[in-house]
PDB file of N, CA and C in Angstrom:
ATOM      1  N   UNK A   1      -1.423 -10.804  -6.679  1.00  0.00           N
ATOM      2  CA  UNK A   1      -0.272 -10.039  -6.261  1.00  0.00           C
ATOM      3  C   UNK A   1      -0.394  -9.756  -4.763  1.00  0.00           C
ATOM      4  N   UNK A   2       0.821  -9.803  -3.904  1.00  0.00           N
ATOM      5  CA  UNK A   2       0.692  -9.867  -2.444  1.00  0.00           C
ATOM      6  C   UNK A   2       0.618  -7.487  -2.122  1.00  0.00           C
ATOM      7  N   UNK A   3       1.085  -7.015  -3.033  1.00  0.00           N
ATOM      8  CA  UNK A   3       0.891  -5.678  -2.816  1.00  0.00           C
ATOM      9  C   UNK A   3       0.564  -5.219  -3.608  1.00  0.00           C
ATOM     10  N   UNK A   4      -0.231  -4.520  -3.672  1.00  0.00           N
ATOM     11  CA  UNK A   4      -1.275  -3.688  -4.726  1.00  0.00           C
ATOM     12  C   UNK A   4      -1.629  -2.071  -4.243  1.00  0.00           C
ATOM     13  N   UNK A   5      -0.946  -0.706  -5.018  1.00  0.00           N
ATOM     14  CA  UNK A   5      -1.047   0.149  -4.403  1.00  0.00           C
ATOM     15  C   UNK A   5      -1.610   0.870  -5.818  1.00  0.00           C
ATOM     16  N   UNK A   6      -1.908   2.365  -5.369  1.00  0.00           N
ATOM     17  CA  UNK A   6      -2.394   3.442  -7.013  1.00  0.00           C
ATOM     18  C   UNK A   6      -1.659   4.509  -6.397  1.00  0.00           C
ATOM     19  N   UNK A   7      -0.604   4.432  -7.638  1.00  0.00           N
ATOM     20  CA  UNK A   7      -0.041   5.847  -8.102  1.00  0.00           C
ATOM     21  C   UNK A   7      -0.279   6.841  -8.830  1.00  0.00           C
ATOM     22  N   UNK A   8       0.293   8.306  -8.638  1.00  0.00           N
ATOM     23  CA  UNK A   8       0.045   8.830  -9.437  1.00  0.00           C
ATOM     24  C   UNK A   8       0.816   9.252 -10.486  1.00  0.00           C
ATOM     25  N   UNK A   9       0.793   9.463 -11.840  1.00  0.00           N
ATOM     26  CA  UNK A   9       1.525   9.527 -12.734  1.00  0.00           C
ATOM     27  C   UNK A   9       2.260  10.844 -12.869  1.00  0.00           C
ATOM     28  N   UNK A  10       3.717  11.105 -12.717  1.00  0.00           N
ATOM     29  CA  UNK A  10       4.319  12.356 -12.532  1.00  0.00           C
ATOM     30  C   UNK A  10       5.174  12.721 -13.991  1.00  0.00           C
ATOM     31  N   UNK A  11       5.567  11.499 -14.511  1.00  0.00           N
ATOM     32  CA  UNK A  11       6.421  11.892 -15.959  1.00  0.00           C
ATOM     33  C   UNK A  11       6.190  10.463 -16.914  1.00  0.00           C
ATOM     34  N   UNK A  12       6.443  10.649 -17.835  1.00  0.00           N
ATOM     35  CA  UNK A  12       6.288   9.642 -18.711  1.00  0.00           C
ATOM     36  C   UNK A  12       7.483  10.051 -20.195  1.00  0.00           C
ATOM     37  N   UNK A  13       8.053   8.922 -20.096  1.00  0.00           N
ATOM     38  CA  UNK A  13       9.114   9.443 -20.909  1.00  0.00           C
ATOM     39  C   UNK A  13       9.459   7.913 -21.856  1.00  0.00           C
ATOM     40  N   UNK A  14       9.215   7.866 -23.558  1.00  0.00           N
ATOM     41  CA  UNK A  14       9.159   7.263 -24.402  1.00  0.00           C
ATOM     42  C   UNK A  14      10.812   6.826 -24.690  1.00  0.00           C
ATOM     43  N   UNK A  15      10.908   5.403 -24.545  1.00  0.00           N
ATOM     44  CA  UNK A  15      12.065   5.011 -24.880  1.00  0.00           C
ATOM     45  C   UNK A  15      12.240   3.483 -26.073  1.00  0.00           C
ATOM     46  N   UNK A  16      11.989   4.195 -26.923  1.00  0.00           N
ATOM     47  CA  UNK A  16      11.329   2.711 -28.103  1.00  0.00           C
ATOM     48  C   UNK A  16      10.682   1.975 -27.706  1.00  0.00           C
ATOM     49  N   UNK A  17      11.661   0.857 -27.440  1.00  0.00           N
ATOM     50  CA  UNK A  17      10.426  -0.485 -26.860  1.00  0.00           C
ATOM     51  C   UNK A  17       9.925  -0.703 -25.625  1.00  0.00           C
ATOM     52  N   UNK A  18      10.201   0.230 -24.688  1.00  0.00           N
ATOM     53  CA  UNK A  18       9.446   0.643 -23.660  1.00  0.00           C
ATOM     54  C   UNK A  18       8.903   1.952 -23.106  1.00  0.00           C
ATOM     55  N   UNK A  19       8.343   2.483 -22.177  1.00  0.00           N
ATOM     56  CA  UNK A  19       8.250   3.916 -21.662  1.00  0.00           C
ATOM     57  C   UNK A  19       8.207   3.809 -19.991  1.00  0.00           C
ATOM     58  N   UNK A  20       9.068   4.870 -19.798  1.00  0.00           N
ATOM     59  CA  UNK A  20       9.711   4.842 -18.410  1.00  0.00           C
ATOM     60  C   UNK A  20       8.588   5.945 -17.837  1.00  0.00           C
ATOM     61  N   UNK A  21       8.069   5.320 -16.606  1.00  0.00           N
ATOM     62  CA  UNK A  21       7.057   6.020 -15.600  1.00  0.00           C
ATOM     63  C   UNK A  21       7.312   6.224 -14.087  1.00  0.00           C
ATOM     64  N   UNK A  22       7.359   7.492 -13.911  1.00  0.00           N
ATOM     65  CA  UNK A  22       7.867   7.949 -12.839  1.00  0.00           C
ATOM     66  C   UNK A  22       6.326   7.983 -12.277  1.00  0.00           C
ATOM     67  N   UNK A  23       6.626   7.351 -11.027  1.00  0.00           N
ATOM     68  CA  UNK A  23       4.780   7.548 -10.194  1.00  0.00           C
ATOM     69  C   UNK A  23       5.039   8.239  -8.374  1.00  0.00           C
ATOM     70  N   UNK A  24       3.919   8.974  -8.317  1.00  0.00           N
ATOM     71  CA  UNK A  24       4.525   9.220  -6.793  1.00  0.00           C
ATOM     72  C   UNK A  24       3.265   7.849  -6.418  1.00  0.00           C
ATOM     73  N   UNK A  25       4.025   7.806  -5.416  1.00  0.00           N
ATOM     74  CA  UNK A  25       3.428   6.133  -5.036  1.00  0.00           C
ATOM     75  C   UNK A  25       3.874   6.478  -3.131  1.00  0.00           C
ATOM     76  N   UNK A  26       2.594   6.191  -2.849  1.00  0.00           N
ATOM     77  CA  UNK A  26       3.033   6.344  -0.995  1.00  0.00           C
ATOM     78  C   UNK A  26       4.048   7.067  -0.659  1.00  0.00           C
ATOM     79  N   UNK A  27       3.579   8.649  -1.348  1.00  0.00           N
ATOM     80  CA  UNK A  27       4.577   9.697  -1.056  1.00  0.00           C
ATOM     81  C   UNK A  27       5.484   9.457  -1.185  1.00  0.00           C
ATOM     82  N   UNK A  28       5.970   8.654  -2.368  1.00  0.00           N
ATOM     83  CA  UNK A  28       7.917   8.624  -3.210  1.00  0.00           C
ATOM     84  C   UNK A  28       7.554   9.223  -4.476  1.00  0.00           C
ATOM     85  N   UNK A  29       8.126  10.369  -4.721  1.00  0.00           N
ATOM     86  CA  UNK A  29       7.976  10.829  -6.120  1.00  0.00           C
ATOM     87  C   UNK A  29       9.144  10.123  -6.584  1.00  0.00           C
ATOM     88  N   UNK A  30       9.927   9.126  -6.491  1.00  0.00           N
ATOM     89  CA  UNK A  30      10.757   8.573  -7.336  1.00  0.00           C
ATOM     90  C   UNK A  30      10.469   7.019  -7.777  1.00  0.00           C
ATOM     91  N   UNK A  31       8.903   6.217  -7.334  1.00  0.00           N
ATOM     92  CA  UNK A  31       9.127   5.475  -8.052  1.00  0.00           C
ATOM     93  C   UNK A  31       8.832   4.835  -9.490  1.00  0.00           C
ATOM     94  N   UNK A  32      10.032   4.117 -10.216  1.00  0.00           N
ATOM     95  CA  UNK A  32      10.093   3.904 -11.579  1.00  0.00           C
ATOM     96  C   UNK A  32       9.208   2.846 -12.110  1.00  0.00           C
ATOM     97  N   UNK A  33       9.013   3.171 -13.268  1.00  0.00           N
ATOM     98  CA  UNK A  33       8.153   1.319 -13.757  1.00  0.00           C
ATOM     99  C   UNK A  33       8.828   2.044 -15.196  1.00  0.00           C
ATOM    100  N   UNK A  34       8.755   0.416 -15.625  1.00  0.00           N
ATOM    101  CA  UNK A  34       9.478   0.583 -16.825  1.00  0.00           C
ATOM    102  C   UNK A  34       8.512  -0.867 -17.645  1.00  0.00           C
ATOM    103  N   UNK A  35       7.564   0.090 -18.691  1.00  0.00           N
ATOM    104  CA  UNK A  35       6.481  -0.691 -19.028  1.00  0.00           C
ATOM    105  C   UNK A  35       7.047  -0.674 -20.338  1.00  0.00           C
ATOM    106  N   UNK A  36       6.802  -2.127 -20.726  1.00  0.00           N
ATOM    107  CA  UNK A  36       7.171  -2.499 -22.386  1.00  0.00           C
ATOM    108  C   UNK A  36       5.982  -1.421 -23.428  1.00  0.00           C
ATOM    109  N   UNK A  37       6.268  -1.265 -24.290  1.00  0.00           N
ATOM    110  CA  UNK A  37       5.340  -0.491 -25.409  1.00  0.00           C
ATOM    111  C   UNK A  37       4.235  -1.336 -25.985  1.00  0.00           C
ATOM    112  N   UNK A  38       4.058  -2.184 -25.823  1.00  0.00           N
ATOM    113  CA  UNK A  38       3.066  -3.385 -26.663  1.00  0.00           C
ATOM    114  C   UNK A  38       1.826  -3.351 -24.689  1.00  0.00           C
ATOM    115  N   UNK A  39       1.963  -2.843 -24.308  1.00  0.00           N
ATOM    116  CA  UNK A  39       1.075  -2.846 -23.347  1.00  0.00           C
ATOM    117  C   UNK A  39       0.314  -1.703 -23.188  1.00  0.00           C
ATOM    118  N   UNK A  40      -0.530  -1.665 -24.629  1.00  0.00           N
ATOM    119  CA  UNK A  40      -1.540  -1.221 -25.214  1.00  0.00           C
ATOM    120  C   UNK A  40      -2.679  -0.302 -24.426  1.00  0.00           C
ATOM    121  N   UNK A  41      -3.050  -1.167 -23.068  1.00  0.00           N
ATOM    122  CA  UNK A  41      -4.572  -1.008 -22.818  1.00  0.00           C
ATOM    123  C   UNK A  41      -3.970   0.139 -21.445  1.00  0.00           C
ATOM    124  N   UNK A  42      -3.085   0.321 -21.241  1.00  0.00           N
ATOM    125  CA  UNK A  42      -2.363   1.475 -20.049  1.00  0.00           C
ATOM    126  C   UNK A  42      -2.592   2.745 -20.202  1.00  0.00           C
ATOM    127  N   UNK A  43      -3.208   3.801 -20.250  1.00  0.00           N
ATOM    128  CA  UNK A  43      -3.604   5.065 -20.289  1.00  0.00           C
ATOM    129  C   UNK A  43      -2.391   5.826 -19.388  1.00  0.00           C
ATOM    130  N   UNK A  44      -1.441   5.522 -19.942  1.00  0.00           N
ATOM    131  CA  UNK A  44      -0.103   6.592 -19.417  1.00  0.00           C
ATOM    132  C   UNK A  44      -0.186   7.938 -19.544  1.00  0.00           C
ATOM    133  N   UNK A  45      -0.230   8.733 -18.787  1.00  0.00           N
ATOM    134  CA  UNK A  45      -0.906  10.388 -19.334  1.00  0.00           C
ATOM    135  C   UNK A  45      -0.331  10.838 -18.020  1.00  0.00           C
ATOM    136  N   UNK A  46      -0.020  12.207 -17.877  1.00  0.00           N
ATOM    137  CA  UNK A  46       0.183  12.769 -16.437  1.00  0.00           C
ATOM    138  C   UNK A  46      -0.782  12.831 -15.733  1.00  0.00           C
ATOM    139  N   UNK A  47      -0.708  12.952 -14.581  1.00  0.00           N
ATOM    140  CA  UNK A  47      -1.720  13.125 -13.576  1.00  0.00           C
ATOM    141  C   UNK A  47      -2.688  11.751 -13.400  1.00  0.00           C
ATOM    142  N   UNK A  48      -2.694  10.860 -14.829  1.00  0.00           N
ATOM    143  CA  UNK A  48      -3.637  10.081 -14.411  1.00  0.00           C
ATOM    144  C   UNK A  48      -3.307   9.098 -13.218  1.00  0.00           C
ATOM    145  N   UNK A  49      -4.017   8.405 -12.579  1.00  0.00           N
ATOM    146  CA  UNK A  49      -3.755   7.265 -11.625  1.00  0.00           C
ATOM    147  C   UNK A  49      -3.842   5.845 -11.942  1.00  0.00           C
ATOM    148  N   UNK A  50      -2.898   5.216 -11.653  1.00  0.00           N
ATOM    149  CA  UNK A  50      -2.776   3.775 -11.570  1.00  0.00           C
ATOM    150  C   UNK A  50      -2.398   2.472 -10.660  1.00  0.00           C
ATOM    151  N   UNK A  51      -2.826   1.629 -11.005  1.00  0.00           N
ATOM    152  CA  UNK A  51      -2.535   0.587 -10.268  1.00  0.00           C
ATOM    153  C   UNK A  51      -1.356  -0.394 -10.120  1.00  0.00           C
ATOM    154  N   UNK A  52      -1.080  -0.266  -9.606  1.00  0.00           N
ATOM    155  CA  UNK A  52       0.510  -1.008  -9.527  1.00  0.00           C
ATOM    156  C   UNK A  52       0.638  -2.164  -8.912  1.00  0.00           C
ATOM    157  N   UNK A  53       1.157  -3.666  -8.673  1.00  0.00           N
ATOM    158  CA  UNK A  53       1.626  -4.403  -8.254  1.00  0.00           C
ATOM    159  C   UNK A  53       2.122  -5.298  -8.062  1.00  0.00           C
ATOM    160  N   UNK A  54       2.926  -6.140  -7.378  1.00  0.00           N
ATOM    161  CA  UNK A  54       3.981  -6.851  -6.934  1.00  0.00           C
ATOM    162  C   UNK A  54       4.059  -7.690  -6.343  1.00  0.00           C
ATOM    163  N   UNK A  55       4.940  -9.219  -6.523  1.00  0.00           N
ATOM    164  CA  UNK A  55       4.422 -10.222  -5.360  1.00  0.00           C
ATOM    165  C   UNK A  55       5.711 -10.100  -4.232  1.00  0.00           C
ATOM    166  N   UNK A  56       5.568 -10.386  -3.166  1.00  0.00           N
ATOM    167  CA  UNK A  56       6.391 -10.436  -2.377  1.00  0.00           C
ATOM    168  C   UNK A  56       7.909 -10.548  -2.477  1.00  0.00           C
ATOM    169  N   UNK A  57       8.127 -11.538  -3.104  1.00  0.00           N
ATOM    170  CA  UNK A  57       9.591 -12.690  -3.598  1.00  0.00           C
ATOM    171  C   UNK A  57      10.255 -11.512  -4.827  1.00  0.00           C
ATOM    172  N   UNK A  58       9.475 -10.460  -5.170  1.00  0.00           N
ATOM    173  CA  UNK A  58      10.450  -9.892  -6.371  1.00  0.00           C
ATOM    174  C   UNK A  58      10.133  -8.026  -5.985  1.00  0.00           C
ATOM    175  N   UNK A  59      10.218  -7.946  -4.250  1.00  0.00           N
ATOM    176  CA  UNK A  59      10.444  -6.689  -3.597  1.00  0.00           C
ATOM    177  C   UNK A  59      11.635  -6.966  -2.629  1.00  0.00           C
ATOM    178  N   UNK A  60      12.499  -5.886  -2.729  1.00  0.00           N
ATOM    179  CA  UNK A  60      13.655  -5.439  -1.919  1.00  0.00           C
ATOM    180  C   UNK A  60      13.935  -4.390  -1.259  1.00  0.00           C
ATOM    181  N   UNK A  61      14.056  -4.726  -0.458  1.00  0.00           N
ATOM    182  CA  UNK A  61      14.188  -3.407   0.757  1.00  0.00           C
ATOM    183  C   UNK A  61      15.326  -2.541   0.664  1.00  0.00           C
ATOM    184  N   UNK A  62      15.245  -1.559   0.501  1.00  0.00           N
ATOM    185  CA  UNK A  62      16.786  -0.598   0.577  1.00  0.00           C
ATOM    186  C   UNK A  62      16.710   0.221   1.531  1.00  0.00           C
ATOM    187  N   UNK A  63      17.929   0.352   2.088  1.00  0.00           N
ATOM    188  CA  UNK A  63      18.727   0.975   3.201  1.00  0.00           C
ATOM    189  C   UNK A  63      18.646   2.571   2.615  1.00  0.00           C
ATOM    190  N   UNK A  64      17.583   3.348   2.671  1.00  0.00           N
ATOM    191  CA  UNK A  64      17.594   5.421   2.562  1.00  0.00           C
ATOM    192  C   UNK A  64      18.689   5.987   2.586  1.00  0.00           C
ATOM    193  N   UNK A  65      20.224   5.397   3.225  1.00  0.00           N
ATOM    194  CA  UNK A  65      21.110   6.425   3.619  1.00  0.00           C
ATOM    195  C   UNK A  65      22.285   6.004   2.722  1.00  0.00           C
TER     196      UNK A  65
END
Protein backbone atom coordinates (compact mmCIF):
# COMPACT_ATOMS: atom_id res chain seq x y z
CA UNK A 1 0.00 0.00 0.00
CA UNK A 2 1.48 3.49 -1.09
CA UNK A 3 -0.13 5.13 2.44
CA UNK A 4 -0.22 3.55 5.57
CA UNK A 5 -1.34 5.59 8.65
CA UNK A 6 -2.84 4.41 12.62
CA UNK A 7 -5.96 5.65 13.72
CA UNK A 8 -7.70 5.96 16.47
CA UNK A 9 -10.96 4.34 17.00
CA UNK A 10 -13.78 6.98 17.98
CA UNK A 11 -17.24 5.03 17.24
CA UNK A 12 -18.10 1.83 15.95
CA UNK A 13 -21.46 1.27 14.83
CA UNK A 14 -22.92 -2.40 13.66
CA UNK A 15 -24.71 -2.49 10.41
CA UNK A 16 -25.38 -6.34 9.47
CA UNK A 17 -23.02 -7.18 6.96
CA UNK A 18 -20.73 -4.61 7.75
CA UNK A 19 -19.62 -2.14 10.72
CA UNK A 20 -19.07 1.46 10.14
CA UNK A 21 -15.77 3.00 11.88
CA UNK A 22 -15.32 6.37 12.56
CA UNK A 23 -11.32 6.90 13.21
CA UNK A 24 -9.62 10.18 14.07
CA UNK A 25 -6.84 9.71 11.65
CA UNK A 26 -4.22 12.79 11.21
CA UNK A 27 -6.41 14.90 13.31
CA UNK A 28 -9.87 14.22 11.19
CA UNK A 29 -12.29 12.94 13.61
CA UNK A 30 -14.42 12.22 10.57
CA UNK A 31 -12.71 9.58 8.89
CA UNK A 32 -15.05 6.56 7.79
CA UNK A 33 -14.11 2.86 6.99
CA UNK A 34 -16.70 0.72 6.32
CA UNK A 35 -15.38 -2.89 7.16
CA UNK A 36 -17.34 -6.00 5.95
CA UNK A 37 -18.35 -8.29 9.16
CA UNK A 38 -16.53 -11.55 8.08
CA UNK A 39 -13.23 -9.60 8.85
CA UNK A 40 -12.85 -11.50 11.88
CA UNK A 41 -9.22 -10.87 13.08
CA UNK A 42 -9.98 -6.64 13.54
CA UNK A 43 -10.25 -5.79 17.24
CA UNK A 44 -12.82 -2.89 16.64
CA UNK A 45 -13.29 -1.51 20.24
CA UNK A 46 -13.10 2.28 21.14
CA UNK A 47 -10.09 3.84 21.81
CA UNK A 48 -8.24 1.00 20.34
CA UNK A 49 -5.68 1.88 17.45
CA UNK A 50 -5.35 0.82 14.00
CA UNK A 51 -3.81 0.54 10.92
CA UNK A 52 -5.19 1.77 7.92
CA UNK A 53 -4.27 1.76 4.24
CA UNK A 54 -4.53 2.75 0.75
CA UNK A 55 -2.94 2.70 -2.64
CA UNK A 56 -2.59 5.80 -4.39
CA UNK A 57 -5.05 5.27 -7.63
CA UNK A 58 -8.16 4.71 -5.12
CA UNK A 59 -7.46 8.29 -2.96
CA UNK A 60 -9.25 11.57 -3.81
CA UNK A 61 -8.68 14.79 -2.89
CA UNK A 62 -11.56 17.03 -1.75
CA UNK A 63 -11.94 20.63 -1.89
CA UNK A 64 -12.78 21.59 2.56
CA UNK A 65 -15.09 24.41 1.47
Amino acid sequence: MDNNQTGKIEEVIYHGDHTRVRLDLLGNKEFILKVPNSSNELDLKLGNEIKVGWNSQDARALDPK
